[in-house]
C-alpha atoms as a PDB file:
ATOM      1  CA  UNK A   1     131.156 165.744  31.078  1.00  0.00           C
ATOM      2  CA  UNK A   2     132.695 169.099  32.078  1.00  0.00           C
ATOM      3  CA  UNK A   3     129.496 170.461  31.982  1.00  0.00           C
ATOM      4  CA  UNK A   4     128.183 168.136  34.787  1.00  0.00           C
ATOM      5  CA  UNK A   5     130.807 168.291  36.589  1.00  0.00           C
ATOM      6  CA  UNK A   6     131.004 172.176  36.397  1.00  0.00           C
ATOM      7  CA  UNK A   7     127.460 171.673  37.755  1.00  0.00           C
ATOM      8  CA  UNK A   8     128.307 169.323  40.561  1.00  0.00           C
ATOM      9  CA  UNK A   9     130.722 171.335  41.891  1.00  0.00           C
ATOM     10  CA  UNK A  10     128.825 174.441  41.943  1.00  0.00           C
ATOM     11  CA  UNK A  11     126.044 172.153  43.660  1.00  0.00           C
ATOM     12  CA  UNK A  12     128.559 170.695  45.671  1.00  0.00           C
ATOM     13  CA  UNK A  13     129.792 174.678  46.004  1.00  0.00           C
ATOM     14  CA  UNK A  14     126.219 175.620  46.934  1.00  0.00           C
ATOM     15  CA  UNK A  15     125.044 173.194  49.242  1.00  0.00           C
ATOM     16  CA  UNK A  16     128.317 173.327  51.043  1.00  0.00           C
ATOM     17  CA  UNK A  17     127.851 176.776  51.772  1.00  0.00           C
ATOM     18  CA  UNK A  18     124.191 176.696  52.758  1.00  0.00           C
ATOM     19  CA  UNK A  19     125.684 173.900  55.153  1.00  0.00           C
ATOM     20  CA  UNK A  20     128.143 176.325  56.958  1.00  0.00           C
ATOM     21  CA  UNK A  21     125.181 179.131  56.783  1.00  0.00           C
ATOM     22  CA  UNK A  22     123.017 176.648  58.534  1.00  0.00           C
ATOM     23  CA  UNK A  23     125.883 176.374  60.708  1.00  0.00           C
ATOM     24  CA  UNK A  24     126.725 179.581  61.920  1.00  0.00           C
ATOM     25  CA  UNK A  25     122.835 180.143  62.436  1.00  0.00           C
ATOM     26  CA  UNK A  26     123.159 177.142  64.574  1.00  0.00           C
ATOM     27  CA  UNK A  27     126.085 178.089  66.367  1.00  0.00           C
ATOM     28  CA  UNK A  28     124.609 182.013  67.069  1.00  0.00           C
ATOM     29  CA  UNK A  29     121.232 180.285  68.088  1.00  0.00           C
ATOM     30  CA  UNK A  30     123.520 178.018  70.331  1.00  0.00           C
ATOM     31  CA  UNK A  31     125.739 180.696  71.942  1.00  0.00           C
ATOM     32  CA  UNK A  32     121.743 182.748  72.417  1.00  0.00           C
ATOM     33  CA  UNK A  33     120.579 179.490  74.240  1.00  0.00           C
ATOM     34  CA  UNK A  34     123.676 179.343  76.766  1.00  0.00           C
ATOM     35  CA  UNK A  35     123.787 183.165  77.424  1.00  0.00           C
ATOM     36  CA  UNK A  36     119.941 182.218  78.079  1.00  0.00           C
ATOM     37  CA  UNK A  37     120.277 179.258  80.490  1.00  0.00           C
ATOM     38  CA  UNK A  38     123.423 181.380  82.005  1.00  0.00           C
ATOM     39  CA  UNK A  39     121.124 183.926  82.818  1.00  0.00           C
ATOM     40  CA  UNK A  40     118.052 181.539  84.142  1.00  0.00           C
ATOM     41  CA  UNK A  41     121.030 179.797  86.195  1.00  0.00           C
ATOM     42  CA  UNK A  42     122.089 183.371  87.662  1.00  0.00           C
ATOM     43  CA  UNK A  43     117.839 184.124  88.199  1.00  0.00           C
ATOM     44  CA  UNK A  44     117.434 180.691  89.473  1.00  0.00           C
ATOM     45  CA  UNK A  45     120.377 181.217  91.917  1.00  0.00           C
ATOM     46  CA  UNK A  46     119.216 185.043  93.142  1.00  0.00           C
ATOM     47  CA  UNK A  47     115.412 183.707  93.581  1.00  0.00           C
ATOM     48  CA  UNK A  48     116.536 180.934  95.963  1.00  0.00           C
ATOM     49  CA  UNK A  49     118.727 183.406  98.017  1.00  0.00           C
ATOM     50  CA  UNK A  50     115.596 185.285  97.888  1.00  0.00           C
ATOM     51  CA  UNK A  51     113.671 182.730  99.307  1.00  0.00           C
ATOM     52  CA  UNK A  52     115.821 181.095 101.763  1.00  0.00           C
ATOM     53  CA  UNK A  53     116.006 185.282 103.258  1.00  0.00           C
ATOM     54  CA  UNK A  54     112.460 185.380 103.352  1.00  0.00           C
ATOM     55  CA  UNK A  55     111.865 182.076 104.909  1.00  0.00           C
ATOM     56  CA  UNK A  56     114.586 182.845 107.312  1.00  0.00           C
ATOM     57  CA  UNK A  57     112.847 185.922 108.388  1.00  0.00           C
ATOM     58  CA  UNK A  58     108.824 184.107 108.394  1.00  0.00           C
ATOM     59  CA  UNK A  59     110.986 181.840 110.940  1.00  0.00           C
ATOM     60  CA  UNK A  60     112.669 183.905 113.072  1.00  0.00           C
ATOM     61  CA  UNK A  61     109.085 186.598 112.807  1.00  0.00           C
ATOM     62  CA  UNK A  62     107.421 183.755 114.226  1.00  0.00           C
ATOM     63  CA  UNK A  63     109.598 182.820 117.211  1.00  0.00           C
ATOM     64  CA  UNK A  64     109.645 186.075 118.381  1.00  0.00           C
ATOM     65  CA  UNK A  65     106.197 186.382 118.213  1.00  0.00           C
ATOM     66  CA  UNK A  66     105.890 182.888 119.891  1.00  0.00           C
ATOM     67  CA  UNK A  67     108.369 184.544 122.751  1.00  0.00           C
ATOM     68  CA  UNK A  68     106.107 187.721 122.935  1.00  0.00           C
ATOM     69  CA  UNK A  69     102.701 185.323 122.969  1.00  0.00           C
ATOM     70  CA  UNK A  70     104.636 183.346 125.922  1.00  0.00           C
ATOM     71  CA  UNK A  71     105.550 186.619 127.675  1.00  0.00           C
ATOM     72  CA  UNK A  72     102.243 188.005 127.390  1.00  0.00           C
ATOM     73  CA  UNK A  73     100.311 184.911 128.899  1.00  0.00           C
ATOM     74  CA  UNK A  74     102.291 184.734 131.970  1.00  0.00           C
ATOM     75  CA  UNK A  75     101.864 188.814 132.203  1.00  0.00           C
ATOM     76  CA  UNK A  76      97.827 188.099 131.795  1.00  0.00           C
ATOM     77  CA  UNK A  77      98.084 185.237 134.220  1.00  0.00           C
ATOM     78  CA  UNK A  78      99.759 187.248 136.920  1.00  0.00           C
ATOM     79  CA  UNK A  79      97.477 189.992 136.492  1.00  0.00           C
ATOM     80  CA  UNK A  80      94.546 187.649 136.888  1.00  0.00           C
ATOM     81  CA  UNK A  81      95.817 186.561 139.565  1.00  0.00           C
ATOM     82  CA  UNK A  82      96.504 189.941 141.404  1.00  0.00           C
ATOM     83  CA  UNK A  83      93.055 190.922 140.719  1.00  0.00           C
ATOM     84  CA  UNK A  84      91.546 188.018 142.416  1.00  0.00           C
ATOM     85  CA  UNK A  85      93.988 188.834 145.542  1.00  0.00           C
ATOM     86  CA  UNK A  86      92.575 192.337 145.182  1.00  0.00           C
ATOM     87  CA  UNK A  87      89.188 191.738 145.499  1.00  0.00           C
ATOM     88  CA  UNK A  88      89.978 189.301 148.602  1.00  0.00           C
ATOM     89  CA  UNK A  89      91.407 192.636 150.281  1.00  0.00           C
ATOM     90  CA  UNK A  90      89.180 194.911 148.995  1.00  0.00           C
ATOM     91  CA  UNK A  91      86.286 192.824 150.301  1.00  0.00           C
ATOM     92  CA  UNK A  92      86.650 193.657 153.717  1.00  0.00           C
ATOM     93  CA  UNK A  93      87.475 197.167 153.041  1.00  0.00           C
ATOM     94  CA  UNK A  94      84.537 199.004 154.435  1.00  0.00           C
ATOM     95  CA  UNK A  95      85.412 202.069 152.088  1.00  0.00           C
ATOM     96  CA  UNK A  96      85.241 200.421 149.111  1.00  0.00           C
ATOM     97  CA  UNK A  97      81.957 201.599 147.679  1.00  0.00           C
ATOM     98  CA  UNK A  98      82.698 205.882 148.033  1.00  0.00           C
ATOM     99  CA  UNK A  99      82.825 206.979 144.686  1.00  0.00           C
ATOM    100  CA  UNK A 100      85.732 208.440 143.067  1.00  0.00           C
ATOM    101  CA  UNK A 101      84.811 212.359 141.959  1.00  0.00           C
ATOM    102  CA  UNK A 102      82.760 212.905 139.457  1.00  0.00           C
ATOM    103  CA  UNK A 103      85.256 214.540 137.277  1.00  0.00           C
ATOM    104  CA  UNK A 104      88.170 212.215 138.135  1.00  0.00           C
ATOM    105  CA  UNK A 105      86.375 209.257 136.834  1.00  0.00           C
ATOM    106  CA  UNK A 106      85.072 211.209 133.380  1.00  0.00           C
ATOM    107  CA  UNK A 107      88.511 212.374 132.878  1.00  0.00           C
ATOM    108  CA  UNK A 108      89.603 208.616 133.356  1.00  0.00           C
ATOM    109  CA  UNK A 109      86.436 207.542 130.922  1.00  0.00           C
ATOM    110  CA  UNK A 110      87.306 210.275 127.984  1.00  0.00           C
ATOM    111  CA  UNK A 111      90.775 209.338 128.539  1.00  0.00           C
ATOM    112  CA  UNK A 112      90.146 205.541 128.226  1.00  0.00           C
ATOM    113  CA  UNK A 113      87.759 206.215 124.694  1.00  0.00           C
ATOM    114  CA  UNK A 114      90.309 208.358 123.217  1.00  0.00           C
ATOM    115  CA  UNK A 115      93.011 205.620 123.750  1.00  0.00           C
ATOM    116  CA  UNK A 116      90.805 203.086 122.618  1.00  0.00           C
ATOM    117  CA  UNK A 117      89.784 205.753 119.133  1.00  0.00           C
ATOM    118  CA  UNK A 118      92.946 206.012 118.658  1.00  0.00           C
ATOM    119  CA  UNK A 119      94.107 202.714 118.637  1.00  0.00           C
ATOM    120  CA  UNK A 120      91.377 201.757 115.997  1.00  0.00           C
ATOM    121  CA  UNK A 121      91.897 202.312 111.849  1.00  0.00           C
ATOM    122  CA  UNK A 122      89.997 205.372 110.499  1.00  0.00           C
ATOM    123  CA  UNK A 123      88.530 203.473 108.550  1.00  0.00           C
ATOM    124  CA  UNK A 124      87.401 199.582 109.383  1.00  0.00           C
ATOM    125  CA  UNK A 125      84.025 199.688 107.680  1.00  0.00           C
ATOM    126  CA  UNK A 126      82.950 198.727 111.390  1.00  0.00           C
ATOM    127  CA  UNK A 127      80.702 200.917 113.481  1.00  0.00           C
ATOM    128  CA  UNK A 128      83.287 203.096 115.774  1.00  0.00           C
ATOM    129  CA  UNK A 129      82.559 201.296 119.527  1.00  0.00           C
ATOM    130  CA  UNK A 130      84.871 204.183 120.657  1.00  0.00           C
ATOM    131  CA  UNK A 131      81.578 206.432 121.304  1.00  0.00           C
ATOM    132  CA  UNK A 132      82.127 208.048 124.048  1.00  0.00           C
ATOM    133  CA  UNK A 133      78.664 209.216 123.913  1.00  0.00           C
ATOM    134  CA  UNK A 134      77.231 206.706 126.583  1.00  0.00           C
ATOM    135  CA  UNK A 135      77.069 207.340 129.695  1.00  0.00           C
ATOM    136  CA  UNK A 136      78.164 205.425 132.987  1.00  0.00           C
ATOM    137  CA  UNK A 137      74.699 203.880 134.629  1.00  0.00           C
ATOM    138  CA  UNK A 138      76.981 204.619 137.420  1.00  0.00           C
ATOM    139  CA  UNK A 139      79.703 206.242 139.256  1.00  0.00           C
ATOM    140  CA  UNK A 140      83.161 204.281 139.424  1.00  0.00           C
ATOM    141  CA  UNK A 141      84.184 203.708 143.082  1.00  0.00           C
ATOM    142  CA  UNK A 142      87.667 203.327 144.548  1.00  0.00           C
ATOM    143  CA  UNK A 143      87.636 199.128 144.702  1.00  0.00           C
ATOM    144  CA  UNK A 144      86.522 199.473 140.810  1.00  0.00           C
ATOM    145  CA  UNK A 145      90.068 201.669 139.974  1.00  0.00           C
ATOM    146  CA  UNK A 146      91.766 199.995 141.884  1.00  0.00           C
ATOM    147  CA  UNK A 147      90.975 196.844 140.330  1.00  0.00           C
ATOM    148  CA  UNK A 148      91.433 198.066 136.666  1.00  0.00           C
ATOM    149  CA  UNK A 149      95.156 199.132 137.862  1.00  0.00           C
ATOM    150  CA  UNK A 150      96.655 195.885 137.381  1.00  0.00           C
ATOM    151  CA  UNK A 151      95.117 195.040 133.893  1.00  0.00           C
ATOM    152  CA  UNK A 152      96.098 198.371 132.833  1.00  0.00           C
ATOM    153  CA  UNK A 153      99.706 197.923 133.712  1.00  0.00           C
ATOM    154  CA  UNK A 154      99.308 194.475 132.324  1.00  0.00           C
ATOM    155  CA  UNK A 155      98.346 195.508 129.162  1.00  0.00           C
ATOM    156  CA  UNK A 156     101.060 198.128 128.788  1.00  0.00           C
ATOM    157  CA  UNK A 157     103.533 195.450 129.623  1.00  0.00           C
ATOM    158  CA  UNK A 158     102.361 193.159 126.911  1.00  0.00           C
ATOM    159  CA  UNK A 159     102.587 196.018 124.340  1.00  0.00           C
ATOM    160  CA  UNK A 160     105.721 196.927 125.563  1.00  0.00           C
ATOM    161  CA  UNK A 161     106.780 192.817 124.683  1.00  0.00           C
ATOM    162  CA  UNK A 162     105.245 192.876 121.324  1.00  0.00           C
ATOM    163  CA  UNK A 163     107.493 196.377 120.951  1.00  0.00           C
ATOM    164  CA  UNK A 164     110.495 194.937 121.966  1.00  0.00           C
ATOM    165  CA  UNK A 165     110.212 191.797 119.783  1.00  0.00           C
ATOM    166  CA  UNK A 166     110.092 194.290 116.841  1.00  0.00           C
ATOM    167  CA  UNK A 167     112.810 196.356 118.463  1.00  0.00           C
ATOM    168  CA  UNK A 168     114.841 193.191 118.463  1.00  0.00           C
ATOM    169  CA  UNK A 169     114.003 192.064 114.672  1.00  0.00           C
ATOM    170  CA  UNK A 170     114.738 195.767 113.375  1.00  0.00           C
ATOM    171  CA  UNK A 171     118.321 195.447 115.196  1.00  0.00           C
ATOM    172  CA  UNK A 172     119.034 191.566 113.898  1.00  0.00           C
ATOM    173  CA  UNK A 173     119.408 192.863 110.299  1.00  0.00           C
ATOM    174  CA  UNK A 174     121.647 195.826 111.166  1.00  0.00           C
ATOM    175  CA  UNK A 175     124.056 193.459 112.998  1.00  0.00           C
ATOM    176  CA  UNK A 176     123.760 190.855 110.637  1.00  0.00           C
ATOM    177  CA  UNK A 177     125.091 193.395 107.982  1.00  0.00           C
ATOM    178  CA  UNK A 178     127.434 194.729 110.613  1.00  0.00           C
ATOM    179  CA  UNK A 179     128.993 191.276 110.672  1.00  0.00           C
ATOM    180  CA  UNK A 180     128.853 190.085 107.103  1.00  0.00           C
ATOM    181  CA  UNK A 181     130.922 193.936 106.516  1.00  0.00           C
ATOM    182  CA  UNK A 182     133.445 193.022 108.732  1.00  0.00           C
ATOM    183  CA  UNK A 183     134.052 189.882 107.174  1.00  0.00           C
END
């Protein structure tokens, strides 16, 4: 019998220490899957900072473009309107149809197509409708500029809107780091 029991407790010997093998295997694999979730946890956490910026910043994008779209309708409104009180006036003016100069109103035409050119991507893969190529069927008159004064100025206003809307978003994150510094 002391040969079987020699046996059994080299079996017992053996099995015991594939047990606590198994176990530290276990235990490594265990401590890999917590440094693992740990990690996820810590991605998880960054991504939904991440996220909550970004949506932040889709929100507040969008109410100052709302603000600028608002600004811009009542600038396009008023101009309307000054147009139509224009042409009232200018009906009765008597010289309303003498022509400006010749090369006052190409100056004001080239000047026009090269704003408009250069306001357009190089390359849109449409046809460039910044050809300056045509030509007038005929001359501008004074009631004609006078008219395209207020849409003009209009227009620059409304750019000048959209500008400071992204003036105003550049600034928000400088003073929002400002503040969170100071802190």
């Amino acid at each position: 019998m002391n040969r079987l029991t020699a046996i059994a407790s080299i079996s017992a010997v053996v099995v015991i220490a594939i047990l606590v093998a198994l176990l530290a295997f276990t235990k490594a694999d265990l401590s890999n899957a917590e440094s693992d979730n740990r990690v996820l946890k810590s991605d998880n956490a960054l991504q939904g900072q991440v996220i909550a910026t970004q949506a932040f910043n889709v929100n507040r994008f969008n109410q100052v473009a709302q603000l600028a779209a608002s600004a811009n309708a009542v600038v396009a409104s008023d101009a309307e309107k000054t147009v139509i009180e224009y042409r009232e006036i200018l009906r009765r003016e008597k010289t309303c149809d003498l022509p400006v100069p010749a090369d006052l109103a190409r100056g004001l035409l080239e000047y026009a197509y090269r704003l408009r050119a250069s306001a357009m991507h190089a390359d849109s893969g449409q046809p460039d409708t910044a050809d300056g190529s045509a030509a007038a069927t005929r001359g501008l008159t004074y009631c004609q500029a006078v008219l395209w004064i207020k849409p003009l100025l209009a227009t620059i206003e409304q750019g000048n809107n959209n500008f400071a809307g992204i003036r105003d978003i550049e600034q928000q994150p400088q003073n929002t780091s400002g503040e969170n510094a100071q802190k």
